[in-house]
Protein backbone atom coordinates (compact mmCIF):
# COMPACT_ATOMS: atom_id res chain seq x y z
CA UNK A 1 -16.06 50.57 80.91
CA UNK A 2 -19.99 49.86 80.84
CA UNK A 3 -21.28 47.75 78.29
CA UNK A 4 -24.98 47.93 77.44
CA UNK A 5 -26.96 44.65 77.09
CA UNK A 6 -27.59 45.64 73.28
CA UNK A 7 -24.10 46.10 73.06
CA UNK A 8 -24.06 41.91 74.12
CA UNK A 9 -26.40 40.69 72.00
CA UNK A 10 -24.55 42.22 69.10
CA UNK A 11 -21.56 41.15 69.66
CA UNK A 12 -22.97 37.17 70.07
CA UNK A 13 -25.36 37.48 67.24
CA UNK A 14 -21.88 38.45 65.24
CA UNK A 15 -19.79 35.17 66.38
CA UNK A 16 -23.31 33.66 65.20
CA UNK A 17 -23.13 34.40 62.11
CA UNK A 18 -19.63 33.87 61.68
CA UNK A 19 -19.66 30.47 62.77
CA UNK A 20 -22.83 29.83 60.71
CA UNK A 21 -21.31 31.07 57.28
CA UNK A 22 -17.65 29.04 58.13
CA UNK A 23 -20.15 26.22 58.59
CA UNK A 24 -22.23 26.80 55.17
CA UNK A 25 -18.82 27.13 53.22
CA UNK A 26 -17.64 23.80 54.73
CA UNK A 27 -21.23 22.29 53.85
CA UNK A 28 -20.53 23.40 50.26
CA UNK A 29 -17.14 22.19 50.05
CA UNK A 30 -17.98 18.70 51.16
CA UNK A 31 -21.08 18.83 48.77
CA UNK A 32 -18.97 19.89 45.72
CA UNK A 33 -16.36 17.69 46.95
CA UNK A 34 -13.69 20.66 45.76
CA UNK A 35 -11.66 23.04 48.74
CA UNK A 36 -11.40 25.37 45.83
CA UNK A 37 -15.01 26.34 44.48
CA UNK A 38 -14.26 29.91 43.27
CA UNK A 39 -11.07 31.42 42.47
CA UNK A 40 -11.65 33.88 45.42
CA UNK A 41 -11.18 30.47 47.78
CA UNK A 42 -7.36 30.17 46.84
CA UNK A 43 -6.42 32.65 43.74
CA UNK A 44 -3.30 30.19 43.34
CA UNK A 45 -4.64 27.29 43.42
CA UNK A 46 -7.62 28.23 41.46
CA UNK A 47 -4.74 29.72 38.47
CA UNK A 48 -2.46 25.91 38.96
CA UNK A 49 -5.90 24.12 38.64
CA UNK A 50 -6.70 26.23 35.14
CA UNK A 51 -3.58 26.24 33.70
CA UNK A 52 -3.94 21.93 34.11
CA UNK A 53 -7.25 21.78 32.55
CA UNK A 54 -5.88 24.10 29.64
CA UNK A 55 -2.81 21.15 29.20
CA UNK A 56 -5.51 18.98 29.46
CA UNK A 57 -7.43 20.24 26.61
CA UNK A 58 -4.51 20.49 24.60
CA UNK A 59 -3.93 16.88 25.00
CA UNK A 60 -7.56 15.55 24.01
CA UNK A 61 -7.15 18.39 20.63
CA UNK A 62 -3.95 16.44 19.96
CA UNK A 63 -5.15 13.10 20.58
CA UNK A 64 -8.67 14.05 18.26
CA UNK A 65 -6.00 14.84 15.40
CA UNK A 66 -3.67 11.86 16.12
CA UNK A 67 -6.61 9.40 15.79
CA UNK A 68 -7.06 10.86 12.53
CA UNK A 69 -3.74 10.57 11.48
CA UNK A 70 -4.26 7.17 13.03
CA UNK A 71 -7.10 5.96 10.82
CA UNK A 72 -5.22 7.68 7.25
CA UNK A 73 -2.18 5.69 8.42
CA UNK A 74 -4.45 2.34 8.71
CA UNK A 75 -6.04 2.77 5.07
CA UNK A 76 -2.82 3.13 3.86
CA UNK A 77 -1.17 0.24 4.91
CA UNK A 78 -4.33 -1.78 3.79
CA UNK A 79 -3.85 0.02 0.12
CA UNK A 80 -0.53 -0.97 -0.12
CA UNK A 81 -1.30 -4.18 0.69
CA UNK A 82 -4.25 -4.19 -1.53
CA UNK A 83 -1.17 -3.13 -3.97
CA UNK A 84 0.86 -5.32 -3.47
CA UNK A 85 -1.10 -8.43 -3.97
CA UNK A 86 -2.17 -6.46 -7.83
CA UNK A 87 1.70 -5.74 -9.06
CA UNK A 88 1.78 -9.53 -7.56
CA UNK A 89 -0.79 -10.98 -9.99
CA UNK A 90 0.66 -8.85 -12.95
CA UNK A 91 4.32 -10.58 -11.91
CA UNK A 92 2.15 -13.99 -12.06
CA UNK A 93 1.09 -13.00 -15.76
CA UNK A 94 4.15 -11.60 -16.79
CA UNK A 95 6.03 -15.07 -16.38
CA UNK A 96 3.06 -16.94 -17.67
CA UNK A 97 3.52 -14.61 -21.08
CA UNK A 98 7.35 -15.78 -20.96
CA UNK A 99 5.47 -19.90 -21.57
CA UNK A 100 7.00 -20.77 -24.73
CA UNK A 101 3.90 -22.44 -25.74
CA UNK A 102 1.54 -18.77 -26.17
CA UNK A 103 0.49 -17.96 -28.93
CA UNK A 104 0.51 -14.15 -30.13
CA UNK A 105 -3.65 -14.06 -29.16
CA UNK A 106 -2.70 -15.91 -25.71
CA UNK A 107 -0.32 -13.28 -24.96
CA UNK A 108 -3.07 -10.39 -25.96
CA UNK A 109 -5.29 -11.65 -22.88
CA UNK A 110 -2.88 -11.55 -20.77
CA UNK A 111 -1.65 -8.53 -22.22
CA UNK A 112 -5.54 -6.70 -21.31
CA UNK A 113 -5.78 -8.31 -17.94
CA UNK A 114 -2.45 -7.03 -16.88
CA UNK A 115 -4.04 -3.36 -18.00
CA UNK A 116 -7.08 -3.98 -15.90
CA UNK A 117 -5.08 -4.82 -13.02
CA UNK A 118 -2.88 -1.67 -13.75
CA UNK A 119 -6.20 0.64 -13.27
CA UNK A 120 -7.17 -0.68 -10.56
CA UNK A 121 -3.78 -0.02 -8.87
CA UNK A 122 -3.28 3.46 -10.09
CA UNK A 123 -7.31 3.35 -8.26
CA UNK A 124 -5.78 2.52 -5.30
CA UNK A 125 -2.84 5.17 -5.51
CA UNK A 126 -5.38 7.51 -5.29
CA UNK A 127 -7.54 6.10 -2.43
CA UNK A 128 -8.56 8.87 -0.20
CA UNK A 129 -9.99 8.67 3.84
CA UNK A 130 -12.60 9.12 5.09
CA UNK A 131 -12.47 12.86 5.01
CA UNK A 132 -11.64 12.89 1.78
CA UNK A 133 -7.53 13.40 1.72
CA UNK A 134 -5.43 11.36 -0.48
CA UNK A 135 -3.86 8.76 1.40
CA UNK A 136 -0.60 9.56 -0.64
CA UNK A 137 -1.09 13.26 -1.24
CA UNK A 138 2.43 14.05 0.09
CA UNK A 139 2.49 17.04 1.30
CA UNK A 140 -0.26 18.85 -0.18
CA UNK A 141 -3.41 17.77 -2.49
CA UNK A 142 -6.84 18.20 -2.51
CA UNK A 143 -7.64 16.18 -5.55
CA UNK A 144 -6.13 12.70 -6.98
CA UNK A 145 -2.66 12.61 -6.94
CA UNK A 146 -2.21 10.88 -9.69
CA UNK A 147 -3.08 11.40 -13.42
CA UNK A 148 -3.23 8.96 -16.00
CA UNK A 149 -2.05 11.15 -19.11
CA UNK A 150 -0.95 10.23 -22.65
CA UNK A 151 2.95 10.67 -21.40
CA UNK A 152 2.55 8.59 -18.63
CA UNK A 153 1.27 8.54 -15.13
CA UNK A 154 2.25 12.03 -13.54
CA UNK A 155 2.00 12.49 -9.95
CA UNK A 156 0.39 15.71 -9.57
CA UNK A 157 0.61 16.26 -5.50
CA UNK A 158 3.47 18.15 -3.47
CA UNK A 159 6.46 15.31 -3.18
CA UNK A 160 7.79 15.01 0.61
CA UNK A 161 6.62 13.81 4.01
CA UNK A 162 5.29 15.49 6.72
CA UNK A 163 7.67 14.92 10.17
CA UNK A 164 6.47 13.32 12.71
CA UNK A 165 6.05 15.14 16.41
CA UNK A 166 6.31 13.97 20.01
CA UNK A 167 2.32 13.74 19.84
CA UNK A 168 1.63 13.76 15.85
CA UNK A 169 2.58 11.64 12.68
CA UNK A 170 1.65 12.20 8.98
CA UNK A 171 -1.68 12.45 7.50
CA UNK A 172 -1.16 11.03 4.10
CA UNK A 173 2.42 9.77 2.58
CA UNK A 174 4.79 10.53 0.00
CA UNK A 175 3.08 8.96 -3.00
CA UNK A 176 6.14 10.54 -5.11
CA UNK A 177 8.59 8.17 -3.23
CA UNK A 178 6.03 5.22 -3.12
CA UNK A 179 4.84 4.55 -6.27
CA UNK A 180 7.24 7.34 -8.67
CA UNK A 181 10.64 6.31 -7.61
CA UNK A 182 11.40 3.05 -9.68
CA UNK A 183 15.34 2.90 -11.20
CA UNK A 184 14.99 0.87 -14.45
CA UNK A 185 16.68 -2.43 -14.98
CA UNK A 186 18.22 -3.65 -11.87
CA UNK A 187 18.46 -0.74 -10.44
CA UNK A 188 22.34 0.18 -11.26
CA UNK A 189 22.40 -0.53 -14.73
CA UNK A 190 19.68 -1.49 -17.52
CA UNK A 191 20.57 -4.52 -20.32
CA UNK A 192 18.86 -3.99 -23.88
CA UNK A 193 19.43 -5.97 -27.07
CA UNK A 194 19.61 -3.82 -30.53
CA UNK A 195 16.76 -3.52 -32.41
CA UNK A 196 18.46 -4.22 -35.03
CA UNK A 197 19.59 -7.47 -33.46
CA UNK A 198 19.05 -10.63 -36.06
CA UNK A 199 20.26 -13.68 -33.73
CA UNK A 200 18.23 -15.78 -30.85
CA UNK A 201 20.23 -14.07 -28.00
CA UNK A 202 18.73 -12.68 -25.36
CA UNK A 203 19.83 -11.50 -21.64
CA UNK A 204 19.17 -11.50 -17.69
CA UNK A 205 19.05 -8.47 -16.15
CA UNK A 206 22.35 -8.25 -15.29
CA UNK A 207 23.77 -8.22 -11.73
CA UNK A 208 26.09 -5.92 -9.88
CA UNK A 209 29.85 -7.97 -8.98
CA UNK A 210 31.81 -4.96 -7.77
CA UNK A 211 30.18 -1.80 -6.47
CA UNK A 212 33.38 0.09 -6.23
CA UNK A 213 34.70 -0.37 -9.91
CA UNK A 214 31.41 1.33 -11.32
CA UNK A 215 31.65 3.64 -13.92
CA UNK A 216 28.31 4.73 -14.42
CA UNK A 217 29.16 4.94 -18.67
CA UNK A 218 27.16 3.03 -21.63
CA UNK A 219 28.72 0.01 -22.54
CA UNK A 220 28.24 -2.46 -25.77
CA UNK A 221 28.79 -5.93 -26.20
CA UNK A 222 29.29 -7.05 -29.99
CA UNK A 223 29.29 -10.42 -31.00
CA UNK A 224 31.33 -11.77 -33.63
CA UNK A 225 30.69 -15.42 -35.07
CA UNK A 226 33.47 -16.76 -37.58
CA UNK A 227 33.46 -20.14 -38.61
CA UNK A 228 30.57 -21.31 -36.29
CA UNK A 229 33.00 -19.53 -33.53
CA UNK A 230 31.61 -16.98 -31.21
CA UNK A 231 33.29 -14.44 -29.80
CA UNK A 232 32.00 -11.04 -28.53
CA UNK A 233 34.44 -7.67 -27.39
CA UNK A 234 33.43 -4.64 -24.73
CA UNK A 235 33.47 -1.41 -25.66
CA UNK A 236 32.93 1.72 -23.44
CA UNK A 237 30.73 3.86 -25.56
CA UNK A 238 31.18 6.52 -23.37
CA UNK A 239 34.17 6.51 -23.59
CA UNK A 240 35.40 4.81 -26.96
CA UNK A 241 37.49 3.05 -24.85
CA UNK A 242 37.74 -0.92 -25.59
CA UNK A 243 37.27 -2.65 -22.22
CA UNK A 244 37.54 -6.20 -23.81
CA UNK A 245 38.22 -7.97 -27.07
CA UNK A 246 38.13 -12.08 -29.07
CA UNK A 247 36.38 -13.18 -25.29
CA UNK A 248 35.29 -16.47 -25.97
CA UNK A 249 31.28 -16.73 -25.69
CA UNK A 250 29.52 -19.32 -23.79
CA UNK A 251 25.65 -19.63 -23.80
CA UNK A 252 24.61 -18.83 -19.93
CA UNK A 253 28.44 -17.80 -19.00
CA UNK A 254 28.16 -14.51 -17.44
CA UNK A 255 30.29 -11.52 -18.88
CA UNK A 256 31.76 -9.45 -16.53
CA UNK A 257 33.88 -6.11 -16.85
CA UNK A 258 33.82 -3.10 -14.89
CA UNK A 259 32.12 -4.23 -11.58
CA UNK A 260 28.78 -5.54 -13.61
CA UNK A 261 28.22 -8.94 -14.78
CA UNK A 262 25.39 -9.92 -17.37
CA UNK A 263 24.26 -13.25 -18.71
CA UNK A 264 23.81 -13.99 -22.06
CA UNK A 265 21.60 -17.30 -23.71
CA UNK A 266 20.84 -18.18 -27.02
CA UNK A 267 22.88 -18.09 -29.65
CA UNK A 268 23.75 -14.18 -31.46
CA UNK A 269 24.05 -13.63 -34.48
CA UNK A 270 27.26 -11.93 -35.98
CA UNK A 271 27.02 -8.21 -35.12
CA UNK A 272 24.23 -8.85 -32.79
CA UNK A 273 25.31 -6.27 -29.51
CA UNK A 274 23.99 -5.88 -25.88
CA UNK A 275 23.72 -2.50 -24.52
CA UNK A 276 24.24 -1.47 -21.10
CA UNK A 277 23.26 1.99 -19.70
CA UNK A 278 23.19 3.33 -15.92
CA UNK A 279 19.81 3.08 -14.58
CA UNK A 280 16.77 5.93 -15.06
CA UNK A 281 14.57 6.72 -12.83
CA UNK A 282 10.92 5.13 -13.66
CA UNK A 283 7.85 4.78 -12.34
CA UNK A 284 5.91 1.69 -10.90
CA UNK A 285 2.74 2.35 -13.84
CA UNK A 286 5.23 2.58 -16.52
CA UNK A 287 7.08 -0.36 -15.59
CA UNK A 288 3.55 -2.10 -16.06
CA UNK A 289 2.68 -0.45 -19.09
CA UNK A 290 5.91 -1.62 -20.74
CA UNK A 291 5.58 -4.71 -19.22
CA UNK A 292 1.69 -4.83 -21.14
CA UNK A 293 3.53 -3.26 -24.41
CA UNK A 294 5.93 -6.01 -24.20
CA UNK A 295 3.94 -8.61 -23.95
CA UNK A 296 1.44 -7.77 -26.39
CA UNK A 297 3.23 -6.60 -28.81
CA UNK A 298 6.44 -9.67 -29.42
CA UNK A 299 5.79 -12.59 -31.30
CA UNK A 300 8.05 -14.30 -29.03
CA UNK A 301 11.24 -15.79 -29.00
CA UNK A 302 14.37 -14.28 -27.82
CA UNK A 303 12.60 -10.52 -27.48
CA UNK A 304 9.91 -11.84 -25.25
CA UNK A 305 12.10 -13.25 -22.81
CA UNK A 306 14.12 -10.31 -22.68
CA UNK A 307 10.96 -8.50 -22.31
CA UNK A 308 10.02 -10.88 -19.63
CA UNK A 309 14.02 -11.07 -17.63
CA UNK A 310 13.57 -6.65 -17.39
CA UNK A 311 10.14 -6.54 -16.74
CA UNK A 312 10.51 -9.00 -14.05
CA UNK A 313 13.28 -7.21 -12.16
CA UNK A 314 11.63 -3.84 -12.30
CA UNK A 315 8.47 -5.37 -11.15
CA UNK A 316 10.36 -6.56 -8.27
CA UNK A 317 11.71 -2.95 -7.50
CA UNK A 318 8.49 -1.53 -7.33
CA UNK A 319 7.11 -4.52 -5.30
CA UNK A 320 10.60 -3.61 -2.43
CA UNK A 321 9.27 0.19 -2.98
CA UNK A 322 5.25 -0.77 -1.68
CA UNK A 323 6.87 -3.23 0.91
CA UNK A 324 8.71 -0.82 2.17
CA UNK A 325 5.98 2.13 2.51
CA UNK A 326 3.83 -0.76 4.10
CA UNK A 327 6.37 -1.29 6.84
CA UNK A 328 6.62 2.23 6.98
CA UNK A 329 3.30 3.10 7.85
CA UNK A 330 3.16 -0.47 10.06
CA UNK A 331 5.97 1.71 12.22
CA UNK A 332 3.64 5.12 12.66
CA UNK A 333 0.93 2.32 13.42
CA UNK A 334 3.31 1.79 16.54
CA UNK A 335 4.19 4.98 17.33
CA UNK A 336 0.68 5.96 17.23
CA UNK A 337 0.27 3.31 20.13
CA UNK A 338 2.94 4.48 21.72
CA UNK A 339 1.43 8.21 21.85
CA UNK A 340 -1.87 7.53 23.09
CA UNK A 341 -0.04 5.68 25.55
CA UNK A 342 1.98 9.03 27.10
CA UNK A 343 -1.13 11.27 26.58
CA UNK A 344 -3.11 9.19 28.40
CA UNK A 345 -0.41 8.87 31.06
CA UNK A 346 0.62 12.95 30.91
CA UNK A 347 -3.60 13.05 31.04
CA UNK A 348 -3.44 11.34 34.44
CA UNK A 349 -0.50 13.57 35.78
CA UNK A 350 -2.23 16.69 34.82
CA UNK A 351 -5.36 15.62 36.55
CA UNK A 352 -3.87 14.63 39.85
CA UNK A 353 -1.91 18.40 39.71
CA UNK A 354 -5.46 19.46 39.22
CA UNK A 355 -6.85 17.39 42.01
CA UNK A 356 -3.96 18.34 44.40
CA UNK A 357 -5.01 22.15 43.72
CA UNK A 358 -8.66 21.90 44.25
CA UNK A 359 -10.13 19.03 45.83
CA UNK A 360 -10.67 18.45 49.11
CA UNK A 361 -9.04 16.13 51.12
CA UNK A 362 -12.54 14.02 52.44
CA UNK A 363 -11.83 12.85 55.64
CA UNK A 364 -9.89 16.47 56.64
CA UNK A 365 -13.17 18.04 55.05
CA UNK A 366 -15.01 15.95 57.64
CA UNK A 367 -13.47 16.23 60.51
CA UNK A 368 -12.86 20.02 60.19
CA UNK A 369 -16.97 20.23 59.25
CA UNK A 370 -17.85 18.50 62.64
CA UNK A 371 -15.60 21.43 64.70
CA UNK A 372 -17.14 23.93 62.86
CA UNK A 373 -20.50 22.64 63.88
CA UNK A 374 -19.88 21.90 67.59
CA UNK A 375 -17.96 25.52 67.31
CA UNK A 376 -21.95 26.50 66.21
CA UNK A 377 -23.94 24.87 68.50
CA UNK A 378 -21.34 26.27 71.38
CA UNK A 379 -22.35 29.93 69.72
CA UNK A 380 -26.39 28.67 70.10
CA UNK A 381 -25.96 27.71 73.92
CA UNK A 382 -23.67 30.69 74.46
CA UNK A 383 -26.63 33.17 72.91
CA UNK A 384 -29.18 31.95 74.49
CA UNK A 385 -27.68 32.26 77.50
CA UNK A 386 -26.58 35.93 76.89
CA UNK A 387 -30.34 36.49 76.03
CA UNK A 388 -31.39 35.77 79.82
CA UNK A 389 -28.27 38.30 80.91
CA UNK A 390 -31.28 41.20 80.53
CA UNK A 391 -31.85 43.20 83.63
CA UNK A 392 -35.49 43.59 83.10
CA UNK A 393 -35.26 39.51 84.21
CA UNK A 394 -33.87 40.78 87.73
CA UNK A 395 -36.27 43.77 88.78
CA UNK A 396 -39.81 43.04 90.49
């Protein structure tokens, strides 16, 4: 077979070129620092590589909203502290209004600066962030949660809590649960004297003895005094039933029946009774506003430490219910932590997938770079030789 010197050149110019675009595309790899710079260079790695940066993405969305969640979280636990410290101040007052010594205009400033420090908490209930979401909106509110209305404080918001995710926690918290979920008295049961009491007794709050023997009923304790004797019998109203009868009575003796045990001081007058009642549900505002009621209102005596023993105990509920929330959102505080921790560690993983499908190993890039170029410079020598192949160079 005869091959023509055009034939030669084209065939050399055509290695040429080859080796001089494999050399470009290494050039361009080793600039870009990537093996994969178009998804024609490796269609799989170039789909591996996307489908990391979409993970990737997803993470930084996630950790955006978590830091948000983050911040909500922080202004809560700072509001319930704020809280706390008020229903504090208004347990500080409460016991100063018990002093003996007040008179009825004593006990009316007290009275108004336990109302001003009951506005500014139900202020703080409905604190908002810093994009405007109440910090204990619950599930769902896009206005204050709470409304100070002639019944009562009313919370106004959806009641629940949002779950928490592998990579999300709650925006706001259950302000029903928080600040709406009191149980009056002690909690189990609630101790009231009769209005239409006439003696100096008055009573604790009572206590629980023996959870199992419980009845939930009303209960009365009447006092009987004969002959400077004082004597007092149980009764289940509930019931009718007569739990107890002629029981000797002992200023600051506890009186205990049916799992519950309350202590009564002073001295009662004949037909003077103590009512007992299972607990209600409350709220933290109203236990302050009958707290304020109380304490304005009684001249003193007997009354106003009763007024002071319940108000105490219920103040002390609500105070376990903000402590409580506080440690609450102190634990999503953590968790939050604990997140940005694995994102930022999944972040890492995702990046060296990424890395593994794209970039180019350096030193490989290198070395495979300085073939193709001696490969090139062979193909120069080897076509310039070729070129002096002509036979035109041979004839005289």
């Amino acid at each position: 077979m005869r091959t023509g010197t055009a034939n030669t050149y084209d065939n050399a110019l055509q290695q040429l070129f080859q080796r001089q675009s494999e050399l470009a595309a290494q050039q361009e790899k080793l600039t870009s620092g990537k093996r994969v710079n178009r998804a024609s260079d490796d269609p799989q790695a170039a789909a591996q590589a996307e489908r990391a940066m979409v993970k990737i993405s997803r993470v930084e969305t996630d950790q955006r909203a978590l830091e948000v969640q983050r911040g909500a979280l922080a202004s809560a636990e700072s509001t319930l502290g704020d809280a706390t410290d008020l229903v504090r101040s208004v347990r500080d007052l409460v016991i100063q209004a018990g002093n003996a010594g007040n008179l009825p205009a004593d006990r009316s400033i007290l009275a108004k600066k336990m109302s001003d420090l009951r506005d500014q908490l139900l202020t703080l209930a409905n604190r908002s962030d810093s994009n405007g979401v109440p910090l204990f909106g619950g599930l769902g509110s896009t206005s204050a949660p709470f409304a100070d209305v002639p019944a009562g404080v009313q919370y106004q918001a959806i009641a629940g809590q949002r779950a928490t995710t592998a990579t999300a926690l709650p925006g706001a918290m259950n302000g029903q649960a928080i600040w709406m979920d009191v149980k009056s008295g002690n909690g189990t049961f609630e101790v009231g004297l009769n209005p239409a009491n006439t003696g100096a007794a008055w009573t604790d709050a009572g206590t629980v003895t023996a959870p199992g023997a419980l009845t939930g009923n009303n209960y009365s304790v009447t006092f009987n005094v004969v002959n400077g004797v004082t004597t007092y019998a149980v009764v289940n109203t509930t019931t009718s039933a007569t739990v107890a009868t002629g029981q000797p009575y002992t200023d600051g003796a506890p009186i205990q029946f049916d799992g519950m045990s309350v202590v009564v001081h002073g001295q009662p007058a004949s037909a003077d009774s103590v009512t007992l009642a299972p607990s209600a549900q409350t709220n933290i505002f109203k236990v302050l506003d009958d707290a304020i009621r109380g304490v304005d209102n009684q001249p003193g005596g007997n009354r106003m430490s009763q007024t002071v023993a319940l108000a105490l105990k219920q103040i002390d509920s609500g105070l376990d219910k903000l402590q409580a929330a506080r440690s609450q959102a102190g634990v999503w505080l953590n968790r939050a932590d604990s997140i940005t921790s694995a994102q930022e560690a999944r972040t890492i993983a995702l990046e060296d997938d990424k890395s593994r499908a794209v970039n180019l190993d350096m030193v490989k890039g290198i070395s495979d770079f300085k073939m193709l170029d001696t490969g090139y410079q062979a193909a120069l020598q080897s076509y310039a030789q070729i070129q002096k192949l002509s036979l035109f160079n041979f004839i005289n």
